[in-house]
PDB file of N, CA and C in Angstrom:
ATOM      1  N   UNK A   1     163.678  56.058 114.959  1.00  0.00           N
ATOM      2  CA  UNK A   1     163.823  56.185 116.393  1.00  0.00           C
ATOM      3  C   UNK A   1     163.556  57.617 116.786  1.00  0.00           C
ATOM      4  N   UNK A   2     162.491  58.207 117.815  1.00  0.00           N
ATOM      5  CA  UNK A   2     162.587  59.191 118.443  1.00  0.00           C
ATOM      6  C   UNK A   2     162.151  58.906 119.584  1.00  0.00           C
ATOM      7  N   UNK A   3     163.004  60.108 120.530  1.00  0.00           N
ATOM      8  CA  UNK A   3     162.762  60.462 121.815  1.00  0.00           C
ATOM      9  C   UNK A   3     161.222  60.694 122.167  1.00  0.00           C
ATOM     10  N   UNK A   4     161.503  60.854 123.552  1.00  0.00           N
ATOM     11  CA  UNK A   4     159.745  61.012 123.898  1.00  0.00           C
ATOM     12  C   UNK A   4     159.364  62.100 123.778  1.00  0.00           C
ATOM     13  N   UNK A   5     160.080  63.380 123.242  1.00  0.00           N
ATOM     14  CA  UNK A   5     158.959  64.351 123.043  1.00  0.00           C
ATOM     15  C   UNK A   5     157.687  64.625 123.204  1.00  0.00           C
ATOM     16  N   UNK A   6     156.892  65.176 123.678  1.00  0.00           N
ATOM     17  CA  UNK A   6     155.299  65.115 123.068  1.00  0.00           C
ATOM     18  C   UNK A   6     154.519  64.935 122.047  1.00  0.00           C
ATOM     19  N   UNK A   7     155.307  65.828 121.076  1.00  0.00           N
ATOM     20  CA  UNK A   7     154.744  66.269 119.546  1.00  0.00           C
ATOM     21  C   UNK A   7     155.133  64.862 118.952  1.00  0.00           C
ATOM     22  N   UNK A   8     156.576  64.431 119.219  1.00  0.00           N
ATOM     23  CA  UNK A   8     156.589  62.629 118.882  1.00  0.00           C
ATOM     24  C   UNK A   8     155.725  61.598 118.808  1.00  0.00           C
ATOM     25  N   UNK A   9     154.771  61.990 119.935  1.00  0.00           N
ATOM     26  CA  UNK A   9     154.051  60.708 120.478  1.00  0.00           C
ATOM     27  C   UNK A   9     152.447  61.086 119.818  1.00  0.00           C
ATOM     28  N   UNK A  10     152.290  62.598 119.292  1.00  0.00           N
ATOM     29  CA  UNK A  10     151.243  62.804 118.559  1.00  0.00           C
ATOM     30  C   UNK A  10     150.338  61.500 117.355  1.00  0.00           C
ATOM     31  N   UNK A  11     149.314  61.367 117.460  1.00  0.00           N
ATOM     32  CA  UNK A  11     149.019  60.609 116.463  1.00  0.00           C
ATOM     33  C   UNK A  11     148.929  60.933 114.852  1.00  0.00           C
ATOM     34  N   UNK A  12     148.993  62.095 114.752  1.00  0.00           N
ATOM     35  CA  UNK A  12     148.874  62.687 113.271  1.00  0.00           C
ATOM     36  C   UNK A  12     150.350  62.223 112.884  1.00  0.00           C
ATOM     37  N   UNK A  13     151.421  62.703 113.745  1.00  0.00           N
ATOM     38  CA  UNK A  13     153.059  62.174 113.498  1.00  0.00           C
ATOM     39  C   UNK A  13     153.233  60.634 113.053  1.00  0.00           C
ATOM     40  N   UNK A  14     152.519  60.283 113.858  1.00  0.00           N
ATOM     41  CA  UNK A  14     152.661  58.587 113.680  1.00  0.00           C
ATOM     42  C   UNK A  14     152.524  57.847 112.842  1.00  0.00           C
ATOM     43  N   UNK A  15     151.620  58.688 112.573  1.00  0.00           N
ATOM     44  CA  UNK A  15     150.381  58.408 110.990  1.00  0.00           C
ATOM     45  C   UNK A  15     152.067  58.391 109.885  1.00  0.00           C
ATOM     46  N   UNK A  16     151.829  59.800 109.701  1.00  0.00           N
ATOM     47  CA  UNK A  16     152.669  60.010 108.229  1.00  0.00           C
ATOM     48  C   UNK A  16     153.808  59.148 108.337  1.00  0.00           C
ATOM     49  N   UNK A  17     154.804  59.068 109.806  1.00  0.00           N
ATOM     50  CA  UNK A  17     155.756  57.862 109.770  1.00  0.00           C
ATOM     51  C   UNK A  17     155.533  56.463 109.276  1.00  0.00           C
ATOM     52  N   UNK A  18     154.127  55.884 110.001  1.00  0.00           N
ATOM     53  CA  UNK A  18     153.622  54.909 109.001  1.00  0.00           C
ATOM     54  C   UNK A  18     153.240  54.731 107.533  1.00  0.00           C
ATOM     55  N   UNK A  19     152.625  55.854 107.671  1.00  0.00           N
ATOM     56  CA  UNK A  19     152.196  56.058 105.890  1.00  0.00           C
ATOM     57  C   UNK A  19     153.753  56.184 105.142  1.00  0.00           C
ATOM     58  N   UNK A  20     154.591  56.471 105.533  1.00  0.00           N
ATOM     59  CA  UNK A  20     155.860  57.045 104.597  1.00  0.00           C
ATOM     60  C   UNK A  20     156.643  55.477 104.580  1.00  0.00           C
ATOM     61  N   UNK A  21     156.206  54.178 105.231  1.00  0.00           N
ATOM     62  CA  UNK A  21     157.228  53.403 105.122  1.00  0.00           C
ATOM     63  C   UNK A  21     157.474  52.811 106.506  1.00  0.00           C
ATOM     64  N   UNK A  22     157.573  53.302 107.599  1.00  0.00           N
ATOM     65  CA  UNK A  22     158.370  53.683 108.504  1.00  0.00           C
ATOM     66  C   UNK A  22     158.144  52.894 109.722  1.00  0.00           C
ATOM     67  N   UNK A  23     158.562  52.438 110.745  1.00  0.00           N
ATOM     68  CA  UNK A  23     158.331  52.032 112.203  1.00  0.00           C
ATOM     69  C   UNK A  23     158.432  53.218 113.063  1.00  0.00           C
ATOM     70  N   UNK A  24     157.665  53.087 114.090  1.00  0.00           N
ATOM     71  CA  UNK A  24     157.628  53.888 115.129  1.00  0.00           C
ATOM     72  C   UNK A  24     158.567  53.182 116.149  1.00  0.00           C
ATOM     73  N   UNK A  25     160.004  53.890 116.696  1.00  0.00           N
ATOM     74  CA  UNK A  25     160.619  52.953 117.844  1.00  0.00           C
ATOM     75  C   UNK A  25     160.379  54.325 118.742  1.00  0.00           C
ATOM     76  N   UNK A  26     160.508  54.275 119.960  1.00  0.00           N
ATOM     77  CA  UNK A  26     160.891  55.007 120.884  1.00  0.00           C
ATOM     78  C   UNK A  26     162.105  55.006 121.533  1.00  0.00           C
ATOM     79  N   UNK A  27     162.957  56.231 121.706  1.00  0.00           N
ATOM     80  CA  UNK A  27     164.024  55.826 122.622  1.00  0.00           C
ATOM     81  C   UNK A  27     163.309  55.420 124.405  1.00  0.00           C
ATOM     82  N   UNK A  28     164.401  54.219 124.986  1.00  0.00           N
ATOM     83  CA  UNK A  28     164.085  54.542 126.632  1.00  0.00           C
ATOM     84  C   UNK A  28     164.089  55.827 127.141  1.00  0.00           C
ATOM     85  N   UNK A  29     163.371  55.791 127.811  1.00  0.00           N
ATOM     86  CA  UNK A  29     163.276  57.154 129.184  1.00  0.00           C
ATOM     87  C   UNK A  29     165.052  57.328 129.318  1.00  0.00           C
ATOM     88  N   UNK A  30     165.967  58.899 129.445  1.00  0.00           N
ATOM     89  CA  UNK A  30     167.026  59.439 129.407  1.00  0.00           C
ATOM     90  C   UNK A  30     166.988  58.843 131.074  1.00  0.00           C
ATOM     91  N   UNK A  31     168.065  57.955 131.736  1.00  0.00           N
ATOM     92  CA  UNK A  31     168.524  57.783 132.841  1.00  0.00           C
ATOM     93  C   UNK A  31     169.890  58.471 133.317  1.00  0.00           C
ATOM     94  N   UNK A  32     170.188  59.717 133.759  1.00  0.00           N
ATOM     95  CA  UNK A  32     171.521  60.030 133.824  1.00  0.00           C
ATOM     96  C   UNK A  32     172.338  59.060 134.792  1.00  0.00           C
ATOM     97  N   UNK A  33     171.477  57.761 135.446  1.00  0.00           N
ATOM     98  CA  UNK A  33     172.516  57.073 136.250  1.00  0.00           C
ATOM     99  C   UNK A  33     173.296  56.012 134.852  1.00  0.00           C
ATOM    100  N   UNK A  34     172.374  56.061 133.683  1.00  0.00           N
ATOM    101  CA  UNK A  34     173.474  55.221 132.576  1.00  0.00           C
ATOM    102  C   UNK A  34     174.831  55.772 131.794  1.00  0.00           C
ATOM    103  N   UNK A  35     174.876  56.813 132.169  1.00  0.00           N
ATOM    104  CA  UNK A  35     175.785  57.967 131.886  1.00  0.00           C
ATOM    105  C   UNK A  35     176.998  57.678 132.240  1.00  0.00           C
ATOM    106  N   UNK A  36     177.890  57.286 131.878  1.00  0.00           N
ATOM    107  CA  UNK A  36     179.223  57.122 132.395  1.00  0.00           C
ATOM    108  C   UNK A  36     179.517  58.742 132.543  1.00  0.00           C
ATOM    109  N   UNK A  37     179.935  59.484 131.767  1.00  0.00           N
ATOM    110  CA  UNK A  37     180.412  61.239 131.314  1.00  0.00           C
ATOM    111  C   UNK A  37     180.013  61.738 132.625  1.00  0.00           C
ATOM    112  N   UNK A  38     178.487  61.991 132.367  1.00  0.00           N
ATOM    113  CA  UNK A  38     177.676  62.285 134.141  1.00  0.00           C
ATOM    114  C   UNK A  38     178.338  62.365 134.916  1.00  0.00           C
ATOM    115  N   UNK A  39     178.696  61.101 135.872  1.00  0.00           N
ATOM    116  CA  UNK A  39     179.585  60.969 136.654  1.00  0.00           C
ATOM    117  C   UNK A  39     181.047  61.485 136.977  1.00  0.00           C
ATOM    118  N   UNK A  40     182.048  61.537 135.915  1.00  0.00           N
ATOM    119  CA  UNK A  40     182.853  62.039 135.706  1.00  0.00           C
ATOM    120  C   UNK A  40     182.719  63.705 135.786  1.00  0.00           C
ATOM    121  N   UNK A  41     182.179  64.355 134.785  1.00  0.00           N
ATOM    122  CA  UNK A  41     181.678  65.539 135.053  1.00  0.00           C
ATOM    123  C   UNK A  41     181.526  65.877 136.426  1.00  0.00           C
ATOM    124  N   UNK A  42     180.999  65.268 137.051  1.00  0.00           N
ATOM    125  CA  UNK A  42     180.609  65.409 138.282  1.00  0.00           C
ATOM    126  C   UNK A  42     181.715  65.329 139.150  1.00  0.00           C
ATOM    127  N   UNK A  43     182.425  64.301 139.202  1.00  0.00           N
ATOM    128  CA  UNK A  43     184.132  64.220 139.941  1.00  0.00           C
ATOM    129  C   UNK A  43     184.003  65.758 139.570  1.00  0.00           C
ATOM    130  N   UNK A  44     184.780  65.628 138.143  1.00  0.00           N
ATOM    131  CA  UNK A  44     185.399  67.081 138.066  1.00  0.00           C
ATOM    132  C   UNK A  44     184.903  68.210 138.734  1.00  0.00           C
ATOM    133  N   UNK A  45     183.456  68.769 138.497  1.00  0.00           N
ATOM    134  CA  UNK A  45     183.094  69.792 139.052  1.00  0.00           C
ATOM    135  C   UNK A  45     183.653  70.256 140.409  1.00  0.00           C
ATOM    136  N   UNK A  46     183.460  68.760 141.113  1.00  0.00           N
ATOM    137  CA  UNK A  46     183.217  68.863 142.930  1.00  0.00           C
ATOM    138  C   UNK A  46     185.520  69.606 142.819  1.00  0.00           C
ATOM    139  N   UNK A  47     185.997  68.679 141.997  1.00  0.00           N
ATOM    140  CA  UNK A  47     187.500  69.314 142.279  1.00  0.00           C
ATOM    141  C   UNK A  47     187.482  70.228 141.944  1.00  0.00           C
ATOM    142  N   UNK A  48     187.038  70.968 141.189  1.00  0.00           N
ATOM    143  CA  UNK A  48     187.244  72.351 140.825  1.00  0.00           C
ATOM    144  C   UNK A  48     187.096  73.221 141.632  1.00  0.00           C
ATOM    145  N   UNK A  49     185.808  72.927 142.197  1.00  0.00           N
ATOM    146  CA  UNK A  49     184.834  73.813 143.398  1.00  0.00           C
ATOM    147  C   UNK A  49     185.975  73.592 144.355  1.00  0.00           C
ATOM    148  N   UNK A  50     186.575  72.177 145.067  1.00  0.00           N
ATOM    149  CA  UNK A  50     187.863  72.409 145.914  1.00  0.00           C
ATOM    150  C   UNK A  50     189.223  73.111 145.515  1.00  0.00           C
ATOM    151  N   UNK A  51     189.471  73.167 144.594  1.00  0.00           N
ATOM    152  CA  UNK A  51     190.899  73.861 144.102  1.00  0.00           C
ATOM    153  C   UNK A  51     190.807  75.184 143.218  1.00  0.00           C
ATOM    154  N   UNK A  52     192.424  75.541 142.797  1.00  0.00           N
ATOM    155  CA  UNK A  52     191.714  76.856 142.365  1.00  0.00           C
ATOM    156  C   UNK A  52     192.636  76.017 140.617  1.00  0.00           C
ATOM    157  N   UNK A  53     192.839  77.097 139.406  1.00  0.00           N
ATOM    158  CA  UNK A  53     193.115  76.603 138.501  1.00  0.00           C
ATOM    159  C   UNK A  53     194.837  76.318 138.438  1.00  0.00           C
ATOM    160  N   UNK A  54     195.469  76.391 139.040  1.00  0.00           N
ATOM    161  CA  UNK A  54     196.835  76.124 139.022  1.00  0.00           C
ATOM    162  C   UNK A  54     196.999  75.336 139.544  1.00  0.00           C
ATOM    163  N   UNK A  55     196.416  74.698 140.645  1.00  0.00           N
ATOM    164  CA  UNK A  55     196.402  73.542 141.701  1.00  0.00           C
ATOM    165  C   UNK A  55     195.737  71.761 140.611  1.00  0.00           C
ATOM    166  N   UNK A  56     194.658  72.436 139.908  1.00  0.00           N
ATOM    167  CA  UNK A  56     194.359  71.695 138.948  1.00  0.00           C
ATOM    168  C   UNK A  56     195.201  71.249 137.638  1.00  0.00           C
ATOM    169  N   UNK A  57     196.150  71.915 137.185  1.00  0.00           N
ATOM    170  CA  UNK A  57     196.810  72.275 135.751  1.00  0.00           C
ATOM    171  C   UNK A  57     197.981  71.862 136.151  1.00  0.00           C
ATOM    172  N   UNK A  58     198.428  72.402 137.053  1.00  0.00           N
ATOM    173  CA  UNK A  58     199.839  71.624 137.543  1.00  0.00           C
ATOM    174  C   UNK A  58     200.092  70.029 138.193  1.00  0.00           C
ATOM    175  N   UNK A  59     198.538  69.557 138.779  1.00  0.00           N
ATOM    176  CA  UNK A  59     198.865  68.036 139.100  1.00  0.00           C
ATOM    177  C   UNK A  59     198.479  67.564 138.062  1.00  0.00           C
ATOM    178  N   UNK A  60     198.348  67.590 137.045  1.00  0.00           N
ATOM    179  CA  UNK A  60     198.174  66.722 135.790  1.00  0.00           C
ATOM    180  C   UNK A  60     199.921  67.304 135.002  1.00  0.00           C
ATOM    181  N   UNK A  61     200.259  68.034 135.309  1.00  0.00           N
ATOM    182  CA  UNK A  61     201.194  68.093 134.446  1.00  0.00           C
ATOM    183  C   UNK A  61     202.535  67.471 134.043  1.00  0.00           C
ATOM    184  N   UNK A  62     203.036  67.204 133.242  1.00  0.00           N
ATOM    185  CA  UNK A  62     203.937  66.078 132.613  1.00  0.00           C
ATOM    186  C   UNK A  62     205.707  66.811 133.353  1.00  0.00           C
TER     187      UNK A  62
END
């Protein structure tokens, strides 16, 4: 399995993967809307940017 790189998709590359045994798979095109983390990350950022770090640290706190 490799990404789409360029140098990946080279035919000399392809070659020796075949010659060595091998299948060529490609990963899909990177979608950050399949990203669960992404999203989250993203919550977080936007609260951060609204609060300062004590406002953050203290409503989570036990």
């Amino acid at each position: 399995m490799m990404d789409n790189a360029t140098f990946h998709k080279k035919q000399s590359i392809q070659q020796l993967i075949i010659d060595a045994g091998h299948m060529v798979e490609y990963l899909p095109t990177y979608s950050p809307d399949l990203n669960p983390i992404k999203h989250k990350w993203a919550q977080a950022k936007c609260k951060k940017k609204r609060s300062n770090a004590t406002q953050i640290f203290c409503s989570h706190s036990i």
